[in-house]
C-alpha atoms as a PDB file:
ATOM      1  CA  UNK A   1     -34.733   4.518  70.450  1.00  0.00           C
ATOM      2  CA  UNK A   2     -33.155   4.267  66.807  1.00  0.00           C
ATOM      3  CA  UNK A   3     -31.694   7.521  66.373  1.00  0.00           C
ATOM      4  CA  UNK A   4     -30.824  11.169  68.354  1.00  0.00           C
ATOM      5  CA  UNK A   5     -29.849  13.801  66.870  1.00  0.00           C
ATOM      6  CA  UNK A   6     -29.998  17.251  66.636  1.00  0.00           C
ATOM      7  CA  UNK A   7     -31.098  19.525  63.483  1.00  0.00           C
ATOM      8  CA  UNK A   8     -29.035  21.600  62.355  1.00  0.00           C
ATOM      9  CA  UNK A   9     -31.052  24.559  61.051  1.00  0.00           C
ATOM     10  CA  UNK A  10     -30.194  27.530  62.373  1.00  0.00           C
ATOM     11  CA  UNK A  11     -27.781  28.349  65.258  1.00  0.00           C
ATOM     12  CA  UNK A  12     -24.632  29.225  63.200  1.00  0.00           C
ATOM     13  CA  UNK A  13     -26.217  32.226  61.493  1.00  0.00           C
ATOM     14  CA  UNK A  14     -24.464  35.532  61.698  1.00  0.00           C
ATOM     15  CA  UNK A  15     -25.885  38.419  64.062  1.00  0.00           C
ATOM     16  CA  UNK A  16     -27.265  40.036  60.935  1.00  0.00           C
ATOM     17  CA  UNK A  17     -29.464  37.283  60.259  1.00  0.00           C
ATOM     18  CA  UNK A  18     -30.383  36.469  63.313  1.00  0.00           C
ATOM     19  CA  UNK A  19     -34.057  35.894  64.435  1.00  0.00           C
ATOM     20  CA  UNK A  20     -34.643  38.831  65.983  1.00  0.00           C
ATOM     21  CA  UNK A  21     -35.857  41.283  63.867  1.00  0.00           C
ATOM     22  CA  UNK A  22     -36.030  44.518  65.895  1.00  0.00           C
ATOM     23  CA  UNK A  23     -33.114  46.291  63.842  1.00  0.00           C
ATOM     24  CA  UNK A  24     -34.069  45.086  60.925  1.00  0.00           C
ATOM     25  CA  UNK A  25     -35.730  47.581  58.088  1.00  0.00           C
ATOM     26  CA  UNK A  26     -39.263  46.130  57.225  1.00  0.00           C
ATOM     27  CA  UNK A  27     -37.173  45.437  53.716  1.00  0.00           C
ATOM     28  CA  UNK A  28     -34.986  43.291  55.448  1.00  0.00           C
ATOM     29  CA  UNK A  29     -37.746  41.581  57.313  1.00  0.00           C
ATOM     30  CA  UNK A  30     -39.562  40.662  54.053  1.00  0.00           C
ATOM     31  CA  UNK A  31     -36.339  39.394  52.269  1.00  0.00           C
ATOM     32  CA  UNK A  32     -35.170  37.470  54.932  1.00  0.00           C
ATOM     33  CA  UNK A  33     -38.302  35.804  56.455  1.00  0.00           C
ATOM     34  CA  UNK A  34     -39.739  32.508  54.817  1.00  0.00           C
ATOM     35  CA  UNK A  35     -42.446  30.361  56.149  1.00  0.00           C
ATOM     36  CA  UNK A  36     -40.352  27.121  56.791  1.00  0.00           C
ATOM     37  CA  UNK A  37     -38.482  25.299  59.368  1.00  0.00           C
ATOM     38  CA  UNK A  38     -35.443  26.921  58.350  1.00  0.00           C
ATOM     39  CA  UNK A  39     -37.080  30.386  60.034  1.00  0.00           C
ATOM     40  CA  UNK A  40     -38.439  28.264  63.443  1.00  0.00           C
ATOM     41  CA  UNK A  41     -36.012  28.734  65.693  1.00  0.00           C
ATOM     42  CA  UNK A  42     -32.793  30.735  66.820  1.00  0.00           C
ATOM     43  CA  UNK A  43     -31.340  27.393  68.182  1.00  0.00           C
ATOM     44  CA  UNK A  44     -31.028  23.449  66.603  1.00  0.00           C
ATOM     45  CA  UNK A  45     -33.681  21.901  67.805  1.00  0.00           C
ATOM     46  CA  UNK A  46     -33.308  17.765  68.794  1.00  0.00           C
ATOM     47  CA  UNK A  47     -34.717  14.771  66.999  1.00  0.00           C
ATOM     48  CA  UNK A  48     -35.440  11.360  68.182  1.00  0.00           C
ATOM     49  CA  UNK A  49     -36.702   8.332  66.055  1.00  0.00           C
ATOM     50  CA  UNK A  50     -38.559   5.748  68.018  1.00  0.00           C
ATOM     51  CA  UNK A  51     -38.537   2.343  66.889  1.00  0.00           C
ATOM     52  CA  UNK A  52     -42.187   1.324  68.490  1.00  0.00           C
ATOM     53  CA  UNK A  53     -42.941  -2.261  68.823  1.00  0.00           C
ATOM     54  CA  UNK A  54     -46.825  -3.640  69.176  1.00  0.00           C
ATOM     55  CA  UNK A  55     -47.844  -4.989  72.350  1.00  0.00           C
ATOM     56  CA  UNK A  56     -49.615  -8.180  71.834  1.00  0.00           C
ATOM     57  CA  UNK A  57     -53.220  -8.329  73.176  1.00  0.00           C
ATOM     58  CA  UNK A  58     -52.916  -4.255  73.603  1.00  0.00           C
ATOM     59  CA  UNK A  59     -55.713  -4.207  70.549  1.00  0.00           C
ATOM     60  CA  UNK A  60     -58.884  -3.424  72.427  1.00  0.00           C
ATOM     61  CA  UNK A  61     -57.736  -0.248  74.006  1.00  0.00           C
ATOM     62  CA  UNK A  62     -54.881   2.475  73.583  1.00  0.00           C
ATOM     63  CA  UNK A  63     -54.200   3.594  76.818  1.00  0.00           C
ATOM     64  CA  UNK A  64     -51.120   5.552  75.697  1.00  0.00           C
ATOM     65  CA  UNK A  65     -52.359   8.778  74.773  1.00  0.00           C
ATOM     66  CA  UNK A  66     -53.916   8.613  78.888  1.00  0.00           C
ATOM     67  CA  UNK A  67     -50.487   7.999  79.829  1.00  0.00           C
ATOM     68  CA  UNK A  68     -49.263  11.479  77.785  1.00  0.00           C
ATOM     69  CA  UNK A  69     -52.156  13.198  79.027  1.00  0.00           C
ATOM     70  CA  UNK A  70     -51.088  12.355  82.516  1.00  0.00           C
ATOM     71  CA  UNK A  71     -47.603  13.443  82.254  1.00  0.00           C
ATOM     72  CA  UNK A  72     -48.453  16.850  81.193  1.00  0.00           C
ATOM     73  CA  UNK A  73     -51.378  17.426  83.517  1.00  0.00           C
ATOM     74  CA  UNK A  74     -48.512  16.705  86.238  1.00  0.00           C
ATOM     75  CA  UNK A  75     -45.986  18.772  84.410  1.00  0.00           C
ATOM     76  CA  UNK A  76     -48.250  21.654  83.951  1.00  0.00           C
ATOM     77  CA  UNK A  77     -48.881  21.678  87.425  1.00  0.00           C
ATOM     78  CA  UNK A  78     -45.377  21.714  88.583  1.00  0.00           C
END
């Protein structure tokens, strides 16, 4: 891992602002609303930077993407 962190986009808003919209007017709701990651999320979401090194001979075949698929076959059936 090279780096953690979270993002801090959007947690400190004010009530007003928040993402909820249901007492919003729709004028409010157009003003305020803007298709970016700055609009994703009512929390800060986390980062993490992964500083991947080759494996040698691991050329032929990428198994990794089995080993993800894996995972969240288990997870989803948890």
């Amino acid at each position: 891992m090279a780096d953690a962190g979270e993002w801090h986009i959007n947690a400190d808003e004010p009530t007003a602002l928040e993402y909820g919209s249901e007492f919003k007017s729709a004028e409010q709701r157009q003003n305020y609303y803007a298709p970016d990651a700055y609009r994703s999320s009512d929390h800060d979401p986390l980062y993490v930077d992964l500083q991947l090194v080759p494996i040698a001979g691991a050329d032929e075949v990428a198994l990794g993407m089995l080993g993800l698929a894996g995972f969240l076959a288990w997870r989803r059936r948890r």
